[in-house]
Protein backbone atom coordinates (compact mmCIF):
# COMPACT_ATOMS: atom_id res chain seq x y z
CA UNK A 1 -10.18 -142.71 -85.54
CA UNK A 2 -8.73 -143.55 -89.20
CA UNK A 3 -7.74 -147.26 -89.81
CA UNK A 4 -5.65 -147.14 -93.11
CA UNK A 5 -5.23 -151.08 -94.65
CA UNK A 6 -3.98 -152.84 -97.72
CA UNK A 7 -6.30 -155.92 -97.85
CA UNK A 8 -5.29 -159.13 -99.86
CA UNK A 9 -6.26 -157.76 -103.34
CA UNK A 10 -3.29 -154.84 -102.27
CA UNK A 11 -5.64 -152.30 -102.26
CA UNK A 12 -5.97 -149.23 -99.85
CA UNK A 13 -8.55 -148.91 -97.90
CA UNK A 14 -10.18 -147.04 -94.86
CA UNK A 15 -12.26 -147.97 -91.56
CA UNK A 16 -13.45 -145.52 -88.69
CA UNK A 17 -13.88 -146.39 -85.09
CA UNK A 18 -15.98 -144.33 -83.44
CA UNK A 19 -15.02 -143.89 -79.63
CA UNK A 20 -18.16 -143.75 -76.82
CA UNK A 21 -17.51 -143.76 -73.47
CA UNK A 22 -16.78 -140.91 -70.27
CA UNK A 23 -13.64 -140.05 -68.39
CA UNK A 24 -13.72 -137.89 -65.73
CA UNK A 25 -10.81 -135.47 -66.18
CA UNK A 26 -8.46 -134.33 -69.48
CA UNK A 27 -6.19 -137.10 -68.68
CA UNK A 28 -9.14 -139.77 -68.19
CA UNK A 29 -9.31 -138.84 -71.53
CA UNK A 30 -5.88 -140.17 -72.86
CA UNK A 31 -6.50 -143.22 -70.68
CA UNK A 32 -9.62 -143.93 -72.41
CA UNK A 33 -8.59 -143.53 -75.70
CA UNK A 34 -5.32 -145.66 -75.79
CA UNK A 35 -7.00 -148.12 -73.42
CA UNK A 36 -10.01 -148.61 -76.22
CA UNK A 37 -7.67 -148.04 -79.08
CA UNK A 38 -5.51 -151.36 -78.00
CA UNK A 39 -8.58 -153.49 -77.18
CA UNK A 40 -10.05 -152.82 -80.60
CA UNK A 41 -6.80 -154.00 -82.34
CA UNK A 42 -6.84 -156.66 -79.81
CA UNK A 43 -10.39 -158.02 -80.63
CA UNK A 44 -10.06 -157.58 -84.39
CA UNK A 45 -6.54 -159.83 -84.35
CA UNK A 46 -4.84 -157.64 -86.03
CA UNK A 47 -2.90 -155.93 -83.12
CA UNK A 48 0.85 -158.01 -84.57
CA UNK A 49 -0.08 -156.18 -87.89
CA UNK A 50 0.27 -152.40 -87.14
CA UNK A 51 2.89 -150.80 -88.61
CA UNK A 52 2.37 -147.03 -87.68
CA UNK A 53 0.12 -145.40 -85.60
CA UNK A 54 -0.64 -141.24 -86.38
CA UNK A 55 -1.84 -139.41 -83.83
CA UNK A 56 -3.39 -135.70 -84.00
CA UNK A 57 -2.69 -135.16 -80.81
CA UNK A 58 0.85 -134.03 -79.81
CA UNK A 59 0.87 -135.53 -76.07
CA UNK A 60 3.49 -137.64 -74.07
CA UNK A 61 0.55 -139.42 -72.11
CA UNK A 62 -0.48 -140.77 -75.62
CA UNK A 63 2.52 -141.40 -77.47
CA UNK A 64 4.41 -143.13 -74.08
CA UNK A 65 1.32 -145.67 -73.95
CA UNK A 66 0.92 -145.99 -77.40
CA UNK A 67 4.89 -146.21 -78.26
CA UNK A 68 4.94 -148.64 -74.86
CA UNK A 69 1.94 -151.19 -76.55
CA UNK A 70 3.68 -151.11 -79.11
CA UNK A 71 6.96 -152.18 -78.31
CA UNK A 72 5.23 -155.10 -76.19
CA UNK A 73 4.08 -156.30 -79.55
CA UNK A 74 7.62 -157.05 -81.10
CA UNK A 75 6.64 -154.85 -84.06
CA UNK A 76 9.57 -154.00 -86.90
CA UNK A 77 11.73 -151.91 -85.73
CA UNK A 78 10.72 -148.11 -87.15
CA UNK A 79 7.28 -147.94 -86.15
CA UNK A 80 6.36 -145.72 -83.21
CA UNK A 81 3.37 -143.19 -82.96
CA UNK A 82 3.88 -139.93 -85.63
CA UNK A 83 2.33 -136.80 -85.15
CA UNK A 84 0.30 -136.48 -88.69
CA UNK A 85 0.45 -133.49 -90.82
CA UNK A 86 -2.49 -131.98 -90.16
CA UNK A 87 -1.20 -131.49 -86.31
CA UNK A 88 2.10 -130.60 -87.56
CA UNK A 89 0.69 -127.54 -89.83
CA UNK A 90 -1.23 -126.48 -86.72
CA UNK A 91 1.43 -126.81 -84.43
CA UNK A 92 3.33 -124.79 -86.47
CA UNK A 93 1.28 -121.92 -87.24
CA UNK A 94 0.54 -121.20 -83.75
CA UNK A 95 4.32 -121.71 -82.48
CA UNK A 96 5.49 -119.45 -84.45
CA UNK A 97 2.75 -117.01 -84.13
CA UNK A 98 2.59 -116.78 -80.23
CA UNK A 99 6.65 -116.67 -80.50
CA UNK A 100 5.79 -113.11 -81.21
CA UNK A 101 3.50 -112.17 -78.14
CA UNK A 102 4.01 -108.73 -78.34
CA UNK A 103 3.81 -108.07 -81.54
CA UNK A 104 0.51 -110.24 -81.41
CA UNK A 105 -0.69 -108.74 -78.57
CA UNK A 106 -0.47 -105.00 -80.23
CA UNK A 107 -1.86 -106.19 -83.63
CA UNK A 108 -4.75 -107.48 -82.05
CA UNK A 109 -5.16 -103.93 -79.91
CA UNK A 110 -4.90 -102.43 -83.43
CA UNK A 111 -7.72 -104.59 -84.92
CA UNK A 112 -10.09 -104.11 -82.05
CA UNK A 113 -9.20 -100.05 -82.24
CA UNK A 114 -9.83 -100.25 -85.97
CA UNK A 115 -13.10 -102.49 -85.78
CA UNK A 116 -14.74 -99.85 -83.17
CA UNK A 117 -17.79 -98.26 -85.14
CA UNK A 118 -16.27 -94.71 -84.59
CA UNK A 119 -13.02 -95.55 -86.22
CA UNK A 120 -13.74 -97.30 -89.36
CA UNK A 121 -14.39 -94.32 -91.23
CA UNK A 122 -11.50 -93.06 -90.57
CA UNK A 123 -9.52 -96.39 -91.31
CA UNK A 124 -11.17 -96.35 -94.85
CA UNK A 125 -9.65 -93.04 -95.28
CA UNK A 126 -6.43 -94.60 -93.95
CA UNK A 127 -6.17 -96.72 -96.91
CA UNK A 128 -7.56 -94.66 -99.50
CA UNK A 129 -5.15 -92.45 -98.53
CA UNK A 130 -2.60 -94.87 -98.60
CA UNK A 131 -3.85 -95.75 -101.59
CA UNK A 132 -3.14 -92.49 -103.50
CA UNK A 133 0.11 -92.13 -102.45
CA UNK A 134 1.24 -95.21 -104.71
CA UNK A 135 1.18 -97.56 -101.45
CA UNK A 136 0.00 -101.35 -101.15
CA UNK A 137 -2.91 -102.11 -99.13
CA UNK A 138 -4.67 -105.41 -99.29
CA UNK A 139 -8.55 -105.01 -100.94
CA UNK A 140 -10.32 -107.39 -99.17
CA UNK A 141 -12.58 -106.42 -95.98
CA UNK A 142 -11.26 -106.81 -92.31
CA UNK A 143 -13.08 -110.03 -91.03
CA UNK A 144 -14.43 -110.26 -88.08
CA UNK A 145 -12.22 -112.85 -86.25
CA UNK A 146 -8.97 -113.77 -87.33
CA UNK A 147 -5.87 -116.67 -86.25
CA UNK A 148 -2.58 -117.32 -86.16
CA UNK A 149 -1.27 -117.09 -90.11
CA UNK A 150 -4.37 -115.33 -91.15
CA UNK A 151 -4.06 -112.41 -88.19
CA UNK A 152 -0.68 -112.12 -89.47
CA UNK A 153 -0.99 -111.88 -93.29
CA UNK A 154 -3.71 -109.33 -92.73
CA UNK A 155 -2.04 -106.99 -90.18
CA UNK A 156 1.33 -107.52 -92.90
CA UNK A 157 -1.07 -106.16 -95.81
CA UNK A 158 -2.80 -103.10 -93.98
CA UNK A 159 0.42 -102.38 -92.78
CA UNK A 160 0.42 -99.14 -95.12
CA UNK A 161 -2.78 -97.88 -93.58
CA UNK A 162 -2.18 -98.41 -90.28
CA UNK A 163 1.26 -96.19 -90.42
CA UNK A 164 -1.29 -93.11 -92.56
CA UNK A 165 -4.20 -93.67 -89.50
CA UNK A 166 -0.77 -93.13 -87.21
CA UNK A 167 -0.64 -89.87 -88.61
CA UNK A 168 -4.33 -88.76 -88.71
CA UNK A 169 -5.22 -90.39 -85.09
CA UNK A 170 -3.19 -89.98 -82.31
CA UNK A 171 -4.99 -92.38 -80.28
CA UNK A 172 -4.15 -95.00 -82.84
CA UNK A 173 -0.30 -93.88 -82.74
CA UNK A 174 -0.38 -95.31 -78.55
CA UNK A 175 -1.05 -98.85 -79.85
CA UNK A 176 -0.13 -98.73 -83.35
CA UNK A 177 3.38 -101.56 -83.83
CA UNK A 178 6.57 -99.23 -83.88
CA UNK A 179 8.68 -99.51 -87.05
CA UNK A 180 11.35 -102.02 -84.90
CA UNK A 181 7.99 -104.70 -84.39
CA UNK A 182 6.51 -104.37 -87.74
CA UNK A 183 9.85 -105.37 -89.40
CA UNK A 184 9.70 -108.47 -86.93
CA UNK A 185 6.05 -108.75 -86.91
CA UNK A 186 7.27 -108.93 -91.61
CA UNK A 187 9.75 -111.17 -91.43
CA UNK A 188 7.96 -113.65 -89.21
CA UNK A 189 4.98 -113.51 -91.45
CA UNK A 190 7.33 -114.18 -94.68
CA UNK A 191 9.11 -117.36 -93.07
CA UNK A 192 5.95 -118.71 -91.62
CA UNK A 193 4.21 -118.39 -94.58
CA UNK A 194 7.04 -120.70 -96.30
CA UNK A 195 7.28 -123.12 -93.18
CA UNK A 196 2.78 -122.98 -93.26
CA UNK A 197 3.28 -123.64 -97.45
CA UNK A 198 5.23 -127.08 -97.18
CA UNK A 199 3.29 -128.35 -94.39
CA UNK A 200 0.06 -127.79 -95.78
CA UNK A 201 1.53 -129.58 -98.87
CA UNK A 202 1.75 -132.49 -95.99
CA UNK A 203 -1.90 -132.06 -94.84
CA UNK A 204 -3.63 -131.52 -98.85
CA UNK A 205 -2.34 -134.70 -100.31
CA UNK A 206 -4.56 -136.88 -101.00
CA UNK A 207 -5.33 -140.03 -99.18
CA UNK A 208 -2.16 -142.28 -100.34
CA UNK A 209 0.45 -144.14 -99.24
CA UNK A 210 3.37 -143.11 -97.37
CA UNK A 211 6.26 -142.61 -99.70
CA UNK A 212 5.21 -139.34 -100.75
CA UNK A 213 5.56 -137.89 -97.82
CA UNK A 214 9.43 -138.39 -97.41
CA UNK A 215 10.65 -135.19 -99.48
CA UNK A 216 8.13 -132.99 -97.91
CA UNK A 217 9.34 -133.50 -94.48
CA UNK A 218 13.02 -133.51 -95.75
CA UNK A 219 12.07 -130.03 -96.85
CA UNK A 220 10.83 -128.60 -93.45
CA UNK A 221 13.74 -129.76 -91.93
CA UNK A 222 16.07 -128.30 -94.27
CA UNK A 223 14.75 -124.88 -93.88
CA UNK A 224 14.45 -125.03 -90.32
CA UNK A 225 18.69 -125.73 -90.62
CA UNK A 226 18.55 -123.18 -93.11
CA UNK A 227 16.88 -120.28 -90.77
CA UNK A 228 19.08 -121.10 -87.48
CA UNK A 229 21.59 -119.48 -89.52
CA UNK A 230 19.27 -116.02 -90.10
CA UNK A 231 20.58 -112.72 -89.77
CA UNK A 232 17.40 -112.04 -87.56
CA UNK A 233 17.65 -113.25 -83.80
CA UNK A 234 14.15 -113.86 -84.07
CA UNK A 235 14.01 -115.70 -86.51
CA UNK A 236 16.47 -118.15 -85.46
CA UNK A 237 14.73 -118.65 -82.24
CA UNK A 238 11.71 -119.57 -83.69
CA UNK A 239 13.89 -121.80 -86.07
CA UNK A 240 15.61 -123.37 -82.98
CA UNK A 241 12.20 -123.64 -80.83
CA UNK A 242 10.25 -125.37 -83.78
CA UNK A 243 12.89 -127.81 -84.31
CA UNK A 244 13.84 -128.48 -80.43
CA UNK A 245 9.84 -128.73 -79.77
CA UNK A 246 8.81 -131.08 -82.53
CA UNK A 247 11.38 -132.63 -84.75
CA UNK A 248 13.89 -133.42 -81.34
CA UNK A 249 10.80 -135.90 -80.63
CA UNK A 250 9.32 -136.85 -84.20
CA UNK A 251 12.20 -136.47 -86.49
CA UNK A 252 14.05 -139.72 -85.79
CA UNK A 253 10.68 -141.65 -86.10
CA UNK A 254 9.61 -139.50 -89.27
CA UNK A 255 12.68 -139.94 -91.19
CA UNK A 256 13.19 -143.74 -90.46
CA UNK A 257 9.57 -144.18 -91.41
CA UNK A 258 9.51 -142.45 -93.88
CA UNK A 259 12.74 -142.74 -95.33
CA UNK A 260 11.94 -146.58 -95.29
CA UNK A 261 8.30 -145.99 -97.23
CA UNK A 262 10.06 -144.21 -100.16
CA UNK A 263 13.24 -146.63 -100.66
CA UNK A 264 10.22 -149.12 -101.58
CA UNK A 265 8.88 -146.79 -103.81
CA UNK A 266 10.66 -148.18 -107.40
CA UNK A 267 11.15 -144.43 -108.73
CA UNK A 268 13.62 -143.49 -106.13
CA UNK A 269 14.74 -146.18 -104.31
CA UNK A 270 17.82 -145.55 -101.75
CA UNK A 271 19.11 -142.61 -104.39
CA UNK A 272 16.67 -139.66 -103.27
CA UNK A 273 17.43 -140.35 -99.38
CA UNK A 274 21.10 -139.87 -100.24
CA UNK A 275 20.41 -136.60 -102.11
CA UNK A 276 18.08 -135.19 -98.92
CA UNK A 277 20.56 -136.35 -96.22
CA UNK A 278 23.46 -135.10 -98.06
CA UNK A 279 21.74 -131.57 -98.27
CA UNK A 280 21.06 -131.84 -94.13
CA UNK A 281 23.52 -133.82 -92.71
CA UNK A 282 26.59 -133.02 -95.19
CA UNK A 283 29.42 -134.60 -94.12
CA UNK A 284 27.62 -137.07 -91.68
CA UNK A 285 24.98 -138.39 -94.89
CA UNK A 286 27.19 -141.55 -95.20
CA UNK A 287 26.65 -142.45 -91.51
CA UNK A 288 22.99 -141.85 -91.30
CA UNK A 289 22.49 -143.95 -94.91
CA UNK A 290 23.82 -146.73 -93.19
CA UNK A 291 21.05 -146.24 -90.03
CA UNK A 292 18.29 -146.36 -93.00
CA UNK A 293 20.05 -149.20 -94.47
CA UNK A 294 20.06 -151.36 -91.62
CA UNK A 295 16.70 -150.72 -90.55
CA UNK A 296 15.65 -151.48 -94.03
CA UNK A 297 17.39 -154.96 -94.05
CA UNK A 298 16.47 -155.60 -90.59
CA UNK A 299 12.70 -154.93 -91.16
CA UNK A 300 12.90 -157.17 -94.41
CA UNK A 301 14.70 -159.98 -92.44
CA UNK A 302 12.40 -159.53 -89.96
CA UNK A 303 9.18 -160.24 -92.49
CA UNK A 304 11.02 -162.55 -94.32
CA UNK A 305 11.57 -165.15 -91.30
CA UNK A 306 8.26 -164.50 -89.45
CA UNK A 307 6.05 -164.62 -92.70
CA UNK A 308 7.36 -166.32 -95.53
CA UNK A 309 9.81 -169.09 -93.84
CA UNK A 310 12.01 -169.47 -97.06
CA UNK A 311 14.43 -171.97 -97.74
CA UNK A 312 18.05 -171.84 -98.90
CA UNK A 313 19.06 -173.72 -102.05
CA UNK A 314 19.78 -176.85 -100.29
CA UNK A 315 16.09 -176.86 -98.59
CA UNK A 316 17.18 -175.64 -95.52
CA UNK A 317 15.69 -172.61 -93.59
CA UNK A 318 17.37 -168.98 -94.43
CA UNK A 319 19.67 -167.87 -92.37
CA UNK A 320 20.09 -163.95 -91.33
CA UNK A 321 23.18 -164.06 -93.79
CA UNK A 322 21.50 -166.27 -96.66
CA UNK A 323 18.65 -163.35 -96.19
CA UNK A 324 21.51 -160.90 -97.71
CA UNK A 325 20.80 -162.27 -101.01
CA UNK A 326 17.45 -161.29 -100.71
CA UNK A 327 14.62 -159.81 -103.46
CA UNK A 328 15.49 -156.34 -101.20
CA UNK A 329 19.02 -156.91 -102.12
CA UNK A 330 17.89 -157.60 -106.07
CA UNK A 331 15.37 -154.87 -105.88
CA UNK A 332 17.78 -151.98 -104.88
CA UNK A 333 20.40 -153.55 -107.72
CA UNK A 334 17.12 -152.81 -110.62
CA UNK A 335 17.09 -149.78 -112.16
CA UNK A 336 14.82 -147.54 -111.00
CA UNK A 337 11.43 -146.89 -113.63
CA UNK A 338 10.88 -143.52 -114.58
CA UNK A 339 9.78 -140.90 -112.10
CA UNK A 340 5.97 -140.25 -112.82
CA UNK A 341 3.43 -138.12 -111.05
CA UNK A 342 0.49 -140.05 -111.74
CA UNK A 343 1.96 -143.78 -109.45
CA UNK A 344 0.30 -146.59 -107.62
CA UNK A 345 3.00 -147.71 -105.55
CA UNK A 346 0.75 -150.62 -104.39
CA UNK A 347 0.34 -151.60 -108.49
C-alpha cells in the first residue's frame, strides 16, 4: 500500500506498507487488509490525519469498513474511500468489452480459427488481398493473446480481411461477425477507445497532487451524459451501465473531493467548477455550486477551530460566523495567477 504525505517542509512524499499475514478465504482477505490498514494508522498516530483513502479494489466489504473507520474518526466532511484511476481504466475497459459478449465471444472464435497452423496462409492471403483492392488492414502481426481494448482494436483493424477470408473459406463464413455485429462490435471499439483515452490520462499522470485530477473526471462524466443520448441502443446501455455501476457509487465522493482539491488550486479557484457543472448539470449548476461551497467552508471551519484556535479582534475565540471572514473567504476574492502547466500547488 501507497502512503501519500506532505511533511512540515510542505513537501510530497511517499511510504509503502507492505502487508504479511494469511486469511483463510477471499473475504478473510478484506478483513485482513482493512483490519491491518487501521492498526498501522493507529500505531503511527496519524489515524485523525487522513484525508482520503484510494483503493484499487472496487469492493463494498472494503469501502463499508474503510468508509465506516473513517467516519468513527470525525474526519472533514468529503473524505471517503475513492476507487483510483488505475482501477477505474480497468474497470472500464472490461465493462464495456464484456457488454458485448457475443460479439466477443465470435471474435475470439475468429482469432483461434485464424491462429490454427492450416489457416494462416490463407489469412495472409486474406489481407494481401484486401490489400490490393485499396482496403485498410492493420500491418502489425496477430499476437498471441490479446484483452479487452486490445482484442477489440485488432479484430476492428483486420476487419477487411476477415470479410475477403469470408469469401475464400466457407468454414470461416460459420463464425465470421455478420455485418449487423461488426458495426456494433465498430462503434463500441470507437467510444471505448475515447472513454479508455481520458482515463488513462487519469492513471499516466505523474505522481502529484490532487487538483489535477478534477477536469479529467469532469470529462468522463460528461461523455458518459453525452452517449446516453446515442443513436445506438448499445451504446447507450453501456453509457447507462458504466455510469449506474461506478459513478452512482464514486461520483458524489469524486466530485466533492475533487472539486474541493482544485478550488485550492490558485489558477482556477471556484471558476473552473462552475464551467464543468454548468456543462453537466445545466440548469441545476447553481444548486450543486452551493453543495461544493459549503463543504468547502465547512472543511475550512472545521481546520480552522480544531488546529489553529484563532481569535477575533477583541481576543476572543472565532466563532463559526467570525470564521466567514476567513483567509478562504480572502483567497477566493484574489485574482486568480495565470494558468501554467509547469505548477507546484504545494509552492
Amino acid at each position: 500500500m501507497a502512503l501519500h504525505f506532505i511533511d512540515d517542509n510542505w513537501e510530497l512524499k511517499q511510504k509503502f506498507i507492505s502487508f504479511h499475514g494469511t486469511y483463510d478465504s477471499f473475504h478473510g482477505m478484506y478483513d485482513y487488509f482493512c483490519t491491518t490498514f487501521t492498526d498501522v494508522l493507529s500505531d503511527w498516530n496519524v489515524k485523525k490525519k487522513i484525508r482520503s483513502v484510494v483503493v484499487n479494489l472496487d469492493s463494498e466489504k472494503v469501502n463499508e469498513k474503510v468508509s465506516s473507520w473513517m467516519t468513527e474518526q470525525g474526519l472533514v466532511p468529503f473524505v471517503s474511500p475513492l476507487l483510483s484511476s488505475l482501477c477505474l481504466a480497468d474497470f472500464l475497459e472490461s465493462y464495456c468489452w464484456n457488454r458485448s459478449n457475443r460479439e466477443a465471444d465470435k471474435i475470439r472464435k475468429a482469432f483461434d480459427y485464424i491462429r490454427k497452423p492450416a489457416n494462416k496462409h490463407k489469412f495472409q492471403m486474406a489481407i494481401e488481398r484486401a490489400e490490393s483492392m485499396g482496403k485498410k488492414v492493420i500491418s502489425r502481426p496477430l499476437p498471441e493473446w490479446l484483452h479487452g481494448l486490445n482484442e477489440l482494436e485488432t479484430a476492428v483493424g483486420y476487419k477487411e480481411a476477415f470479410w475477403e477470408l469470408e469469401v475464400m473459406d466457407y468454414e470461416f463464413k460459420l463464425i465470421n461477425l455478420a455485418k449487423e455485429e461488426w458495426d456494433k462490435a465498430t462503434a463500441v471499439y470507437e467510444y471505448l477507445k475515447i472513454l479508455n483515452g481520458a482515463a488513462q490520462r487519469l492513471s499516466d499522470t505523474k505522481y502529484t497532487t490532487a487538483n489535477v485530477f478534477f477536469p479529467k473526471v469532469c470529462e468522463l462524466y460528461l461523455n458518459l451524459l453525452l452517449w446516453e443520448r446515442a443513436d445506438e441502443y448499445f451504446v447507450r446501455e453501456i453509457a447507462t451501465g458504466v455510469k449506474e455501476r461506478f459513478f452512482s457509487k464514486y461520483w458524489l465522493n469524486y466530485k466533492l473531493y475533487l472539486a474541493t482539491a482544485i478550488v485550492l488550486d490558485p489558477r482556477y479557484k471556484l471558476d473552473i467548477v462552475d464551467r464543468w457543472y454548468t456543462e453537466i448539470y445545466g440548469t441545476m449548476a447553481d444548486v450543486r455550486m452551493k453543495e461544493i461551497v459549503d463543504v468547502l467552508t465547512h472543511a475550512y471551519n472545521k481546520y480552522a477551530h480544531d488546529n489553529c484556535k484563532m481569535l477575533d479582534e477583541m481576543g476572543r475565540p472565532c466563532t463559526s460566523s467570525s470564521l466567514q471572514n476567513s483567509e478562504l473567504v480572502l483567497y477566493l476574492k484574489v485574482p486568480k495567477i495565470p494558468p501554467v502547466e509547469e505548477f507546484d500547488v504545494l509552492a
